[in-house]
C-alpha atoms as a PDB file:
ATOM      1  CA  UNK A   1      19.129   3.232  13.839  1.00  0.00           C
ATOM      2  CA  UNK A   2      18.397   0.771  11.053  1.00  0.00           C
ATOM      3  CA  UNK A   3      14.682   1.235  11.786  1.00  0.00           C
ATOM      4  CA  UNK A   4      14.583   4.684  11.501  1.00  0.00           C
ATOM      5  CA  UNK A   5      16.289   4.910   8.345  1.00  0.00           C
ATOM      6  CA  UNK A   6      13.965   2.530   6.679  1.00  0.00           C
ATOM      7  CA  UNK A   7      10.973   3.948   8.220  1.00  0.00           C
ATOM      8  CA  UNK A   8      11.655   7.053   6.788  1.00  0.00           C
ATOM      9  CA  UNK A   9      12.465   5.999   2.929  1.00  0.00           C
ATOM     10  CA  UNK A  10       9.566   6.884   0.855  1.00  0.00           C
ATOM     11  CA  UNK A  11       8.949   3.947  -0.712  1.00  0.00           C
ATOM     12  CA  UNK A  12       8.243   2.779   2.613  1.00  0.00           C
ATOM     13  CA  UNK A  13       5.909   5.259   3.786  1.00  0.00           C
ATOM     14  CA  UNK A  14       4.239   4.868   0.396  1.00  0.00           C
ATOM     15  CA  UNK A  15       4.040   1.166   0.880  1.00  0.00           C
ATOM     16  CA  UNK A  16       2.508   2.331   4.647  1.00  0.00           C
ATOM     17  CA  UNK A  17      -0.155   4.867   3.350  1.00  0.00           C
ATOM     18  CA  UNK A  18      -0.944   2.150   0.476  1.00  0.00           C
ATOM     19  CA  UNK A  19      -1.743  -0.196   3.635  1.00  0.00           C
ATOM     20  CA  UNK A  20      -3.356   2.442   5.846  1.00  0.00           C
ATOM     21  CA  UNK A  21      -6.349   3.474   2.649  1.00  0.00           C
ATOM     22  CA  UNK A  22      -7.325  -0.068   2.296  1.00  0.00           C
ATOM     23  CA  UNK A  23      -7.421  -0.662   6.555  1.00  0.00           C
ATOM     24  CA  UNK A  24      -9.598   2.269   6.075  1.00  0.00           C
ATOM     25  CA  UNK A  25     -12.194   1.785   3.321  1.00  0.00           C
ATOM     26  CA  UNK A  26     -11.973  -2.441   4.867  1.00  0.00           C
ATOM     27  CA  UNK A  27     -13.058  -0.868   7.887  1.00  0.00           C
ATOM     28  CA  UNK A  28     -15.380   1.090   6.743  1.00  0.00           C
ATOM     29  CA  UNK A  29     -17.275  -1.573   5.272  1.00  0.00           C
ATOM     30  CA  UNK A  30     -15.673  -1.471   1.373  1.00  0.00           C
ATOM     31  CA  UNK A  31     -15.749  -5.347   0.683  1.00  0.00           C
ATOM     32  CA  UNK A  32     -19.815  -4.803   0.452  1.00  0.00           C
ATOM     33  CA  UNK A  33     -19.853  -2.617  -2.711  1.00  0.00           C
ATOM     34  CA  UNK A  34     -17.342  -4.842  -4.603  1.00  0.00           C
ATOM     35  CA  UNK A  35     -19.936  -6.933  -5.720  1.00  0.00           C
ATOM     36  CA  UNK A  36     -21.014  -3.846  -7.903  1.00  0.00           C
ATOM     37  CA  UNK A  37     -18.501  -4.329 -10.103  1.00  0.00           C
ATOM     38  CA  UNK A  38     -19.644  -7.708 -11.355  1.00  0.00           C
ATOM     39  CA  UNK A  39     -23.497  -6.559 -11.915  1.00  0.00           C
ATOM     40  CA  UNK A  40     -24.517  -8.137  -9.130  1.00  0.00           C
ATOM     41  CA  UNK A  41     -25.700  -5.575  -6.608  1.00  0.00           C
ATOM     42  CA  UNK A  42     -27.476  -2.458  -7.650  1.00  0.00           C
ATOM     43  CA  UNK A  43     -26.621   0.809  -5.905  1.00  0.00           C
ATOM     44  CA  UNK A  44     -26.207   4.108  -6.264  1.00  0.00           C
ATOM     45  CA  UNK A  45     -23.217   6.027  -7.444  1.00  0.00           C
ATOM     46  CA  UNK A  46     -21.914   6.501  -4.267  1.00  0.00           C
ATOM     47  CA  UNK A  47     -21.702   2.594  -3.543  1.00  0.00           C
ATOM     48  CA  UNK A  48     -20.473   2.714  -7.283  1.00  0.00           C
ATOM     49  CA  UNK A  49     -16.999   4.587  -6.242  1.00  0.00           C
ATOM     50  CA  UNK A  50     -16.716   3.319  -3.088  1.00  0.00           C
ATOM     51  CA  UNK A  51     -16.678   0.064  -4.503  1.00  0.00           C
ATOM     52  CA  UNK A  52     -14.425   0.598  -6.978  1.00  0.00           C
ATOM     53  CA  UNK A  53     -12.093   2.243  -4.468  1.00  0.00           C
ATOM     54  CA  UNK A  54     -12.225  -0.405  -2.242  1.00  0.00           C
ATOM     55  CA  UNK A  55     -10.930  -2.755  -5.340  1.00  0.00           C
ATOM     56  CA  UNK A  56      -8.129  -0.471  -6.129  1.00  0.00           C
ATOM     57  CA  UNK A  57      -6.572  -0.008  -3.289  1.00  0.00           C
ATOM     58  CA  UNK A  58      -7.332  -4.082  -2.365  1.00  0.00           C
ATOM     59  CA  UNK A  59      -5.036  -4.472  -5.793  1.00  0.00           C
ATOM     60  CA  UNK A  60      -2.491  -1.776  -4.489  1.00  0.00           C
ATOM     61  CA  UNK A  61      -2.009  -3.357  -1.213  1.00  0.00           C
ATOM     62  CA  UNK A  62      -1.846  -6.782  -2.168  1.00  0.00           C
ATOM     63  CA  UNK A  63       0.116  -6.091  -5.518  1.00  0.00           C
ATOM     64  CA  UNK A  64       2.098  -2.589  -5.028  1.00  0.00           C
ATOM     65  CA  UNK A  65       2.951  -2.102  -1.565  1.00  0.00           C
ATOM     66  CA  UNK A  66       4.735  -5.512  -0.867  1.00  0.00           C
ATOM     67  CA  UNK A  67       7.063  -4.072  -3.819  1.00  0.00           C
ATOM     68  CA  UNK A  68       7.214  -0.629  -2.520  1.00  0.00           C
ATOM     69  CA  UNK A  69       8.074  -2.013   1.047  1.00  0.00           C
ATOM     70  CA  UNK A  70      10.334  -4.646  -0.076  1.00  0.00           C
ATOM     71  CA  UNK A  71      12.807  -1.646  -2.555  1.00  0.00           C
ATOM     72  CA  UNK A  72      12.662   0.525   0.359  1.00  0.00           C
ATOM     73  CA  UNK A  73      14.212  -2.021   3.032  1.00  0.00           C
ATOM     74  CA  UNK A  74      16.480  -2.994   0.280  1.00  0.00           C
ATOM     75  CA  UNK A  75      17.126   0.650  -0.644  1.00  0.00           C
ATOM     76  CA  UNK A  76      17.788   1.575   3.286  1.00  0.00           C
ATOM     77  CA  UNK A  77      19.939  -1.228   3.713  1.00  0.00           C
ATOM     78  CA  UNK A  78      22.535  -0.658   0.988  1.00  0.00           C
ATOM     79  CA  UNK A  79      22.110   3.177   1.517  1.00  0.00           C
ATOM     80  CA  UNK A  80      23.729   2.600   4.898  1.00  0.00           C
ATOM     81  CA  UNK A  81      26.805   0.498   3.967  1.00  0.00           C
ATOM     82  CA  UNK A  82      30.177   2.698   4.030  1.00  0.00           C
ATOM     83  CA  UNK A  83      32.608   1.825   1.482  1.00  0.00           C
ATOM     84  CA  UNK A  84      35.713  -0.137   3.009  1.00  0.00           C
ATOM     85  CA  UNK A  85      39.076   2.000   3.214  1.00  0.00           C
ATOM     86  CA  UNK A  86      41.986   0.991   1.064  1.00  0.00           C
ATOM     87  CA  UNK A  87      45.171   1.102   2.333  1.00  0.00           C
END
C-alpha cells in the first residue's frame, strides 16, 4: 500500500519520466553528439539538438530527479501518517 502511494505522487513520476528521456536519447545513441558542444565534432543541426538534449536531460537525471524522487518518498511517507487520538 506504501508502494502505491508513492508511485503515484508526482514528484515521483516526474523523477520517473526525468529517468525514462535520458534511458531513451542514451539508448538511442545521445552520448555521441555531446562532444558538439565543446567544438569538437562538426555536425549538422540535427546532431546539434540532439546533443544538447542528450546533456540536459544527463543534468536532469543526475541533478533533478534524485531530488524529485527523494521529496516524493518523503512527501508519501508523512502524507500517510494519521494523527494520534487524544483522550
Amino acid at each position: 500500500m506504501m508502494l502505491t502511494r508513492v508511485l503515484r505522487a508526482p514528484t515521483v513520476l516526474g523523477a520517473l519520466m526525468l529517468f525514462a528521456v535520458f534511458l531513451v536519447l542514451h539508448l538511442l545513441g545521445g552520448r555521441q553528439y555531446v562532444g558538439i558542444l565543446s567544438g569538437t565534432m562538426e555536425t549538422d543541426r540535427m546532431g546539434f539538438f540532439f546533443g544538447v538534449a542528450y546533456a540536459l536531460s544527463w543534468f536532469a537525471a543526475v541533478l533533478l530527479a534524485p531530488i524529485l524522487l527523494l521529496a516524493g518518498v518523503a512527501g508519501a511517507s508523512l502524507h500517510g501518517r494519521r494523527p494520534a487520538k487524544r483522550s
